[in-house]
Protein backbone atom coordinates (compact mmCIF):
# COMPACT_ATOMS: atom_id res chain seq x y z
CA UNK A 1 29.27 57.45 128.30
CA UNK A 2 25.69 59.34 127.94
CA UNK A 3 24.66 60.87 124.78
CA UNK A 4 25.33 64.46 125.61
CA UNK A 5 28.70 63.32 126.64
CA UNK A 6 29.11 61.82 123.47
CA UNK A 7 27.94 64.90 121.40
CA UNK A 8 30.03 66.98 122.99
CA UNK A 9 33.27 64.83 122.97
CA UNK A 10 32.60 64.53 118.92
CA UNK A 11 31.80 68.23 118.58
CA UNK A 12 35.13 69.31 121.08
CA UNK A 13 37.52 66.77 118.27
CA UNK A 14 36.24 68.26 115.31
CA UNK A 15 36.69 71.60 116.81
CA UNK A 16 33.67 72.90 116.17
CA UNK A 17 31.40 75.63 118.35
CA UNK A 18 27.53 74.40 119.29
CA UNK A 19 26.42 77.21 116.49
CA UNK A 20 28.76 75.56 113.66
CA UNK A 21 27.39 71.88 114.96
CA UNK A 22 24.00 73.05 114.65
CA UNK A 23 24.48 74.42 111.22
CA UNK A 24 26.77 70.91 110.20
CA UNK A 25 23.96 69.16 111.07
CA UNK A 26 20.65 71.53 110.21
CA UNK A 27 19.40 71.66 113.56
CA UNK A 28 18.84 74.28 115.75
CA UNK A 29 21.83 75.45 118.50
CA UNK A 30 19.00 75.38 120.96
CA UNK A 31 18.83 71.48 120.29
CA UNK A 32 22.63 70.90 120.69
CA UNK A 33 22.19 72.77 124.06
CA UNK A 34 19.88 70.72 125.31
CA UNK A 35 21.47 67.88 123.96
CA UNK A 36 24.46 68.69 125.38
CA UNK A 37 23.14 69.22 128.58
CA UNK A 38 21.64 66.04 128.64
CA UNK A 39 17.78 66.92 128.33
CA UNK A 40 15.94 63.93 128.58
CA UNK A 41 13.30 64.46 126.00
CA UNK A 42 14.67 64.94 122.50
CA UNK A 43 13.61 64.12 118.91
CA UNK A 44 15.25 60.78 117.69
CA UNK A 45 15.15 62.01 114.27
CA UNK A 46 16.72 64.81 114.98
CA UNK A 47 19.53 63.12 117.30
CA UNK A 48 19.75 61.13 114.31
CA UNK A 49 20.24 64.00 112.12
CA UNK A 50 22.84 65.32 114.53
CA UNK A 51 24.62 61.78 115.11
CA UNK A 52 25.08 61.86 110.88
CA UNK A 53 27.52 64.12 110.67
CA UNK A 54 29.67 61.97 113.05
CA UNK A 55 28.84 58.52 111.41
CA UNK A 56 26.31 57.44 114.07
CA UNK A 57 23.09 56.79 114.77
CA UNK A 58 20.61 55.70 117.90
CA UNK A 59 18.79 52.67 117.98
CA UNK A 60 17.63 50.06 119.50
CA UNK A 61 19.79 48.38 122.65
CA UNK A 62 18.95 45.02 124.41
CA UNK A 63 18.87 46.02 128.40
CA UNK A 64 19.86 43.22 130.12
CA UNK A 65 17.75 42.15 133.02
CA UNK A 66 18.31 39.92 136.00
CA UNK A 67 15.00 37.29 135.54
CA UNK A 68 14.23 35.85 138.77
């Protein structure tokens, strides 16, 4: 599942419009657009902030690679 997936599977449950998430989570509604549709350059604090009001956070995830 990506991240805007994520966001917007969370925001969907707790019934909530992208205005009322952005105002949850004192951001702006243009960064839960572009969140949501998956921009690849966004704030961590500020996904951070976001992922909060859903009991989440980003960090750090081991990629596992094929050493040859």
């Amino acid at each position: 599942m990506t991240l805007s997936e994520f966001v917007k599977e969370k925001r969907s449950l707790s019934k909530l419009t992208q205005p009322e998430l952005a105002e949850k989570a004192g951001v702006g509604l243009r960064f839960v657009r572009e969140m949501e549709q998956g921009k690849e350059t966004l704030r961590l604090d500020k996904v951070n902030q976001l992922l909060q009001l859903f009991g989440y956070q980003m960090g750090p995830v081991e990629i596992k690679r094929n050493l040859v």
